[in-house]
Every structure is written in C-alpha cells, then in structure tokens.
PDB file of N, CA and C in Angstrom:
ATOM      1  N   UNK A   1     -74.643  27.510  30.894  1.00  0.00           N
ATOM      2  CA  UNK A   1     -74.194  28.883  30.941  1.00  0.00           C
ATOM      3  C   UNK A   1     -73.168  29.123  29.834  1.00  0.00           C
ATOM      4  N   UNK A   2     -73.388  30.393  28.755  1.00  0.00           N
ATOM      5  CA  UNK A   2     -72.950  30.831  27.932  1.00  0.00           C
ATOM      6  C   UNK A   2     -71.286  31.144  28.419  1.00  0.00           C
ATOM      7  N   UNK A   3     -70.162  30.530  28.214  1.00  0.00           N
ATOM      8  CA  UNK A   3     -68.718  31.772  28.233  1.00  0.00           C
ATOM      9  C   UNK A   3     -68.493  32.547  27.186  1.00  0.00           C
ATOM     10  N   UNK A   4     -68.199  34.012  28.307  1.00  0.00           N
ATOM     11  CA  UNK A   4     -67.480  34.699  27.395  1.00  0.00           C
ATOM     12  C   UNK A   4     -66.120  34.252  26.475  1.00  0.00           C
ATOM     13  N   UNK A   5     -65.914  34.789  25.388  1.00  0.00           N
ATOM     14  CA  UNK A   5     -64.382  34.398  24.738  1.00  0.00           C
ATOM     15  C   UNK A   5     -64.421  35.424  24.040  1.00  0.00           C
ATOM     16  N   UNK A   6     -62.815  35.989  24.437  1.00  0.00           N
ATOM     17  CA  UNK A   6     -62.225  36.987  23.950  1.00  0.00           C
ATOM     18  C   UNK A   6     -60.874  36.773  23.470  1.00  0.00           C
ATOM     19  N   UNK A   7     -60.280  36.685  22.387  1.00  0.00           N
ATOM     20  CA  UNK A   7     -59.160  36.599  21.356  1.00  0.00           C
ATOM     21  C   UNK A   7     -58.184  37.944  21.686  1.00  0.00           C
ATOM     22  N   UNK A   8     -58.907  39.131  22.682  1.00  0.00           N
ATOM     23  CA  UNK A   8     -57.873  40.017  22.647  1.00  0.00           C
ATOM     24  C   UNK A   8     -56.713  39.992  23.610  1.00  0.00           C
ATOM     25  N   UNK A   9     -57.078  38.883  24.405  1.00  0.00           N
ATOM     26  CA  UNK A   9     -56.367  38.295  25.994  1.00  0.00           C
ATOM     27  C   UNK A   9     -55.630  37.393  25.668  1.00  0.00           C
ATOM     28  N   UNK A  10     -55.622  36.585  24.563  1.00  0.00           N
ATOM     29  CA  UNK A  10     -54.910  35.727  24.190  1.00  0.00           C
ATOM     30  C   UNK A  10     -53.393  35.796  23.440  1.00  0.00           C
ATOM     31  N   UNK A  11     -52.537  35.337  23.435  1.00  0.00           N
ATOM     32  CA  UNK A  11     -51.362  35.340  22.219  1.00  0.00           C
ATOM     33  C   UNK A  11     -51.020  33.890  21.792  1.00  0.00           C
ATOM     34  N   UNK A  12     -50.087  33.633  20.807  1.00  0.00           N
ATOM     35  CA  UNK A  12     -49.717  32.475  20.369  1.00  0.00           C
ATOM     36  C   UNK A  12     -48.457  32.374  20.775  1.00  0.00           C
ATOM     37  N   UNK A  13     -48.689  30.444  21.245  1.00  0.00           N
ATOM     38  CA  UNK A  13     -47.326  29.682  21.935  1.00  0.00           C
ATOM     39  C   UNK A  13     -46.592  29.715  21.453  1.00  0.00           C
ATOM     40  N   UNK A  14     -47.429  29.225  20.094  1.00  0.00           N
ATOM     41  CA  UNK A  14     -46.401  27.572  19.256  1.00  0.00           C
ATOM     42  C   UNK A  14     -46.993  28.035  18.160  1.00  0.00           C
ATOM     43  N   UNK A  15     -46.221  28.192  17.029  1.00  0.00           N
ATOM     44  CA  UNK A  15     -46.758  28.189  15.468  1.00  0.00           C
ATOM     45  C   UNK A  15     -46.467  27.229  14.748  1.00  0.00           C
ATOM     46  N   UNK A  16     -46.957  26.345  14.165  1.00  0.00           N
ATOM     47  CA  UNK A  16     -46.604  24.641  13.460  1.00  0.00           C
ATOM     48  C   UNK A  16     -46.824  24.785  12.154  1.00  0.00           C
ATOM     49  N   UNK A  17     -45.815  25.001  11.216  1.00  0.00           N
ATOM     50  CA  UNK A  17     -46.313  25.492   9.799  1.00  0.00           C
ATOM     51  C   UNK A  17     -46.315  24.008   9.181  1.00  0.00           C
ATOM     52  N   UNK A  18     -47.450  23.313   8.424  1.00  0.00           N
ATOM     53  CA  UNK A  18     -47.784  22.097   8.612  1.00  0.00           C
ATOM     54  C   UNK A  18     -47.492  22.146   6.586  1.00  0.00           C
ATOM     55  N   UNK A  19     -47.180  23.158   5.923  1.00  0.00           N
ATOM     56  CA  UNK A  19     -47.450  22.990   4.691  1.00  0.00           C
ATOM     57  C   UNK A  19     -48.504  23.887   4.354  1.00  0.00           C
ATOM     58  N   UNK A  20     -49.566  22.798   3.809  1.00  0.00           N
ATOM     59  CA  UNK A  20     -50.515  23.998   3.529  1.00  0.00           C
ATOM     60  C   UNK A  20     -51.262  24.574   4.625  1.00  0.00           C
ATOM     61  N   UNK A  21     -51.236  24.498   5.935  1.00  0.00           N
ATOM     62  CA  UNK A  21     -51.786  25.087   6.951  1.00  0.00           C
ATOM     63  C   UNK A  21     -50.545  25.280   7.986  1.00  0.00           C
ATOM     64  N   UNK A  22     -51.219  26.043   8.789  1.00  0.00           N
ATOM     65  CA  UNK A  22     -50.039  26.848   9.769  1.00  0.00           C
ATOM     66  C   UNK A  22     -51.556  26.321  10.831  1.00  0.00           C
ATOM     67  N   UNK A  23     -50.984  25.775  12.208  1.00  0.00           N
ATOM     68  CA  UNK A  23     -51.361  25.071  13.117  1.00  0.00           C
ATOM     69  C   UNK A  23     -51.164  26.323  14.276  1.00  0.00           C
ATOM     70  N   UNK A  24     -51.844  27.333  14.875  1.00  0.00           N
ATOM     71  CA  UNK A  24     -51.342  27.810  15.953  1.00  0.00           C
ATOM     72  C   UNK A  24     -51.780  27.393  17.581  1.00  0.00           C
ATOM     73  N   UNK A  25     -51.112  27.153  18.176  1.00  0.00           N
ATOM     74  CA  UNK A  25     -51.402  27.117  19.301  1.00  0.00           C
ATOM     75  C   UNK A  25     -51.777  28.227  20.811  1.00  0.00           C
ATOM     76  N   UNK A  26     -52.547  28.798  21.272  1.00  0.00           N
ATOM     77  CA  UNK A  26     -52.994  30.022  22.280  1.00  0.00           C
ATOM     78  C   UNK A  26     -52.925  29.463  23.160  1.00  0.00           C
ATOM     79  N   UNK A  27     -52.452  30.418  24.056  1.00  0.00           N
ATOM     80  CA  UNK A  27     -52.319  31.066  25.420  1.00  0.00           C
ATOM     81  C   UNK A  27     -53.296  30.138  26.331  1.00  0.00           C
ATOM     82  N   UNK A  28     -54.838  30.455  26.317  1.00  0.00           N
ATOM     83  CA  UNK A  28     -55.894  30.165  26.324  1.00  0.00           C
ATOM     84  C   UNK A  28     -56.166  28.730  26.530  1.00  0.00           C
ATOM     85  N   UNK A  29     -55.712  28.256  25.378  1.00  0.00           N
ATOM     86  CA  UNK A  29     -55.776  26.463  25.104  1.00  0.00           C
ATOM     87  C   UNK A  29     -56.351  26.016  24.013  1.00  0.00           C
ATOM     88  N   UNK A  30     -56.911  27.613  23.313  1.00  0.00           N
ATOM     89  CA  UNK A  30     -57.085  27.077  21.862  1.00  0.00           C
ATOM     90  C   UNK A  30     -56.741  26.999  21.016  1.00  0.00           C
ATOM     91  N   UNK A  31     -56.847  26.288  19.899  1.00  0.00           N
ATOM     92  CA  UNK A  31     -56.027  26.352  18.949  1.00  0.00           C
ATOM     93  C   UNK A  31     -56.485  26.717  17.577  1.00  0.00           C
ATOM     94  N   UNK A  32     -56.302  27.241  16.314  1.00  0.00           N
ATOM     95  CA  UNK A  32     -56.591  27.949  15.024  1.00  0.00           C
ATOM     96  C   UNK A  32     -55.604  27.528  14.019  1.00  0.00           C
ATOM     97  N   UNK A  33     -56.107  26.676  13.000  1.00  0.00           N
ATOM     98  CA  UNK A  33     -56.169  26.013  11.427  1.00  0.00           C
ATOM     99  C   UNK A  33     -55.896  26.830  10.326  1.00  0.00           C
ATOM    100  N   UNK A  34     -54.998  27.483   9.952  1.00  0.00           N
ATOM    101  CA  UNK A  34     -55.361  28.024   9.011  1.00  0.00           C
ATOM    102  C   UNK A  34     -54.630  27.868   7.661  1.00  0.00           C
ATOM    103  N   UNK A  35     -55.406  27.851   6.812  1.00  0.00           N
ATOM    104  CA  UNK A  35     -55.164  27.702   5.150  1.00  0.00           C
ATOM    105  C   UNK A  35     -53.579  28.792   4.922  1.00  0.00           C
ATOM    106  N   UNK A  36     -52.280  28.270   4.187  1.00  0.00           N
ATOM    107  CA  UNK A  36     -51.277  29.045   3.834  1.00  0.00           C
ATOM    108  C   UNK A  36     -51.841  29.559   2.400  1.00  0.00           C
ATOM    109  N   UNK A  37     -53.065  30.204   2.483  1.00  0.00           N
ATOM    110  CA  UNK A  37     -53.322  30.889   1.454  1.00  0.00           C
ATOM    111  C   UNK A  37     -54.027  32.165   1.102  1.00  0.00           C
ATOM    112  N   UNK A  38     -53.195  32.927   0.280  1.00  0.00           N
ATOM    113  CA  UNK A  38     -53.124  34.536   0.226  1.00  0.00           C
ATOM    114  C   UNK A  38     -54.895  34.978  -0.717  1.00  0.00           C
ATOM    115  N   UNK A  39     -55.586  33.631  -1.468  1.00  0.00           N
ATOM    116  CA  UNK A  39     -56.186  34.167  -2.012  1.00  0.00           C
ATOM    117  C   UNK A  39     -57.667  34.309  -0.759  1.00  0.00           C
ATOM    118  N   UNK A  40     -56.857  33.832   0.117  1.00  0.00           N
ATOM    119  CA  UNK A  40     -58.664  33.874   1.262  1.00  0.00           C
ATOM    120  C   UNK A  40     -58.191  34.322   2.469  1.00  0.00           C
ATOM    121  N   UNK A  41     -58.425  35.543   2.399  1.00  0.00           N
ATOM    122  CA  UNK A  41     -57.876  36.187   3.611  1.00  0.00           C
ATOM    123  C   UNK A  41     -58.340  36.309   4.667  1.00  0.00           C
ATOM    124  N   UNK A  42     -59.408  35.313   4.784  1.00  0.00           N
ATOM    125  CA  UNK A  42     -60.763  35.873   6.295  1.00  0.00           C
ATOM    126  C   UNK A  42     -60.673  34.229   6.451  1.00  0.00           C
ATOM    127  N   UNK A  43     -60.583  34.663   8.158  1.00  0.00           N
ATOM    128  CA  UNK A  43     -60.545  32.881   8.937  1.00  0.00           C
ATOM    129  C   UNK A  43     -61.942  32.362   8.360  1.00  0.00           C
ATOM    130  N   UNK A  44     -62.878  33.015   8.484  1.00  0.00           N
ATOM    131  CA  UNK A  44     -64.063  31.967   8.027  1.00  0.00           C
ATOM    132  C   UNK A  44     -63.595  31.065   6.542  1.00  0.00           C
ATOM    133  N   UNK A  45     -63.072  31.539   5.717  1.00  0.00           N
ATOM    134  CA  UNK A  45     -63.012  30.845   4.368  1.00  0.00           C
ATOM    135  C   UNK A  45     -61.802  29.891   4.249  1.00  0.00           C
ATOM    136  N   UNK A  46     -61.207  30.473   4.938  1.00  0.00           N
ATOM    137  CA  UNK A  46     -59.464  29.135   5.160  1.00  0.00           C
ATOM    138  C   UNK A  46     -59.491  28.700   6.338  1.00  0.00           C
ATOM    139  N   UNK A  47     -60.074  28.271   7.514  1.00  0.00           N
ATOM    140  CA  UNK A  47     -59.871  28.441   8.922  1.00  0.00           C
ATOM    141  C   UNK A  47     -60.700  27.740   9.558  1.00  0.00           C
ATOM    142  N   UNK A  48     -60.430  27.374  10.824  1.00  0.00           N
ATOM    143  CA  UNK A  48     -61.511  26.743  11.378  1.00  0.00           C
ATOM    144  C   UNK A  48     -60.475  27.277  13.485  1.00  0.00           C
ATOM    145  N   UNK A  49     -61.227  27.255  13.795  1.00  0.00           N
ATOM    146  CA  UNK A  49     -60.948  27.679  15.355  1.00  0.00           C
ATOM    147  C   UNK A  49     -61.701  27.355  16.694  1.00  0.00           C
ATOM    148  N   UNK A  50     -61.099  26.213  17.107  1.00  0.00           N
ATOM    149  CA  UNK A  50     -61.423  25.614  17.764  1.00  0.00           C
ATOM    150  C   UNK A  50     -60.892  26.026  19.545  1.00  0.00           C
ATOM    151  N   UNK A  51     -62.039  26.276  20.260  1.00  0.00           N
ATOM    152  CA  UNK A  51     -61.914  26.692  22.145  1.00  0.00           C
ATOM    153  C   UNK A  51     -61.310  25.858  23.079  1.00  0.00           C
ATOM    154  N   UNK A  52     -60.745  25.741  24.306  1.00  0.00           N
ATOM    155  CA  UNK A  52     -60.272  24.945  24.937  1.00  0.00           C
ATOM    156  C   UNK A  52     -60.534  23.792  25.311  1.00  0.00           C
ATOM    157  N   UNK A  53     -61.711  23.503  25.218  1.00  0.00           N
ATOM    158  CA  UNK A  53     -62.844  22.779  25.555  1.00  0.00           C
ATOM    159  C   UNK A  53     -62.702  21.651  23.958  1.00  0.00           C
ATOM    160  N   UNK A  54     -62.947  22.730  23.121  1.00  0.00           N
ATOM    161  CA  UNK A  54     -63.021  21.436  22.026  1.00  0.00           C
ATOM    162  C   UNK A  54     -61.840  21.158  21.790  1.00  0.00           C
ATOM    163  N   UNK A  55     -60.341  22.065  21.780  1.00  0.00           N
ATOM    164  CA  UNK A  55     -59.290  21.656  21.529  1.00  0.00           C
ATOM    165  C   UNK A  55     -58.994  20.211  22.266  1.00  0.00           C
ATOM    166  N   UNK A  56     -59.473  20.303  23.525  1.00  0.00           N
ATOM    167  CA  UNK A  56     -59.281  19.061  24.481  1.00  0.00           C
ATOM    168  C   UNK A  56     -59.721  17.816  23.592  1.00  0.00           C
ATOM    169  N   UNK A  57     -61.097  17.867  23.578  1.00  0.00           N
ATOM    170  CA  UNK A  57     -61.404  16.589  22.744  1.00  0.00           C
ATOM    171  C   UNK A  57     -60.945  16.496  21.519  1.00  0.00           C
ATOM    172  N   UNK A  58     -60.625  17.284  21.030  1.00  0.00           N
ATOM    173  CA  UNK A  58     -59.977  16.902  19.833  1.00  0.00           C
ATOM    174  C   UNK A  58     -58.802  16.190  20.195  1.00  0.00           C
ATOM    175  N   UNK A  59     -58.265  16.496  20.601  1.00  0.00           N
ATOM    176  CA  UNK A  59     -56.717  15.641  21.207  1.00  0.00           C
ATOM    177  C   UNK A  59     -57.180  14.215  21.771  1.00  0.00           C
ATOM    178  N   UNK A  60     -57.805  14.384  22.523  1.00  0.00           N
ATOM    179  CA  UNK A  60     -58.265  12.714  23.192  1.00  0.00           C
ATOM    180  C   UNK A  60     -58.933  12.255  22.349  1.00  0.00           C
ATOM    181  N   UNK A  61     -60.015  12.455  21.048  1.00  0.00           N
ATOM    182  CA  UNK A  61     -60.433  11.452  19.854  1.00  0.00           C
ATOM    183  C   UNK A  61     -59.243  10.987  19.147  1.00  0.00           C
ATOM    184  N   UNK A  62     -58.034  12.102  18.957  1.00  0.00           N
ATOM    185  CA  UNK A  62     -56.766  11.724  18.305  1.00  0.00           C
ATOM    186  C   UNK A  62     -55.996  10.831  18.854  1.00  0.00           C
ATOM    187  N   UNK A  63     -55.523  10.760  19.924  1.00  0.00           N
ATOM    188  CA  UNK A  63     -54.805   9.602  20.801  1.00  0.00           C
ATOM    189  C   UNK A  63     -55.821   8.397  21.152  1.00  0.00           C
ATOM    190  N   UNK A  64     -57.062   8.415  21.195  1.00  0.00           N
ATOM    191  CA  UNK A  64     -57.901   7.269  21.165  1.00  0.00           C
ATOM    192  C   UNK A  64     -57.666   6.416  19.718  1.00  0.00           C
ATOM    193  N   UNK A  65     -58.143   7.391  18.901  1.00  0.00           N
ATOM    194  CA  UNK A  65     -57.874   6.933  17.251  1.00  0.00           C
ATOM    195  C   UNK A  65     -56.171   5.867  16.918  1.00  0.00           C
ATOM    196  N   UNK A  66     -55.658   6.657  17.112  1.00  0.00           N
ATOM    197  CA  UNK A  66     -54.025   6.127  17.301  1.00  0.00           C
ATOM    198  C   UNK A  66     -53.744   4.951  17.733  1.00  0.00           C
ATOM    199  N   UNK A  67     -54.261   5.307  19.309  1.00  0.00           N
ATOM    200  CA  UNK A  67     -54.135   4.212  19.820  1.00  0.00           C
ATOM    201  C   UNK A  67     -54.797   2.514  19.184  1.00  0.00           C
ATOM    202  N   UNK A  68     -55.945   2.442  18.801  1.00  0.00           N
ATOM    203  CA  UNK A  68     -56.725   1.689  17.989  1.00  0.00           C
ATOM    204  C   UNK A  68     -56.132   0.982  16.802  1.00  0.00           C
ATOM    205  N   UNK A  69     -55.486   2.423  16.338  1.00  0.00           N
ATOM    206  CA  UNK A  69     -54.655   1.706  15.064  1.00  0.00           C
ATOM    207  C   UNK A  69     -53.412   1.287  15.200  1.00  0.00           C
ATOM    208  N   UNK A  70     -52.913   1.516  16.248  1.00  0.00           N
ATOM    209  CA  UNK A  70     -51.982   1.020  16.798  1.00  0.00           C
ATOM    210  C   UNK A  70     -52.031  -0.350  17.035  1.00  0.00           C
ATOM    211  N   UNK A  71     -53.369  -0.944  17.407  1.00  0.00           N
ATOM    212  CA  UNK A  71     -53.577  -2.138  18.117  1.00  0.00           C
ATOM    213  C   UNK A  71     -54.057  -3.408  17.153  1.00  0.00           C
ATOM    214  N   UNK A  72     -54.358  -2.413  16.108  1.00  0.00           N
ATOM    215  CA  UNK A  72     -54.522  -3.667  14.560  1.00  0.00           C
ATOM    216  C   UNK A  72     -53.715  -3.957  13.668  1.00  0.00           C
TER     217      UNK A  72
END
C-alpha cells in the first residue's frame, strides 16, 4: 500500500549546516540534503530527500558501518 506524503504538515527541527550542504531534519522523521548552492536552486539538482522509513535505514547502515570500523 502506497503512503500518502505531504511536506505541507511538516516543519524543520534541526538545521546542520555541514559546509557545503545544510542537513535538515523534519517533524515527520525525514530528513533533506541540500547543496549550499545559489547556482541550483531546485531540490532535484542539489538535493536528495529522504522519508521516515528510509531516513531510518539510513541511520542503522551508518551505525552498523561504524561500528565495523570500529572493530578493525
């Protein structure tokens, strides 16, 4: 079964200005990548935006990963 997702219900937590990307964190549980750059102004071309669901795994491949390298 398809979910709906709507961005107009959402706001931002946490803003993580990482350098060249600004890291935001939503309401929601998702989170959005985006390029600190003025010449690409549309999320598709600097951006990537990831749902609660994938935000999750993304976090647990990251602390798996870590952990690993941690252990060599």
């Amino acid at each position: 079964m398809e979910q709906q997702y709507s961005r107009e219900t959402t706001s931002i937590l946490h803003e993580l200005d990482l350098g060249q990307h600004t890291l935001f964190i939503m309401s929601d549980g998702s989170i959005d990548l985006l390029a600190n750059d003025e010449q690409t102004p549309y999320l598709a071309d600097n951006g990537i935006s990831l749902d609660c669901n994938e935000t999750y795994w993304l976090f647990i491949s990251l602390q798996e990963e870590f952990k690993r390298k941690g252990a060599d």
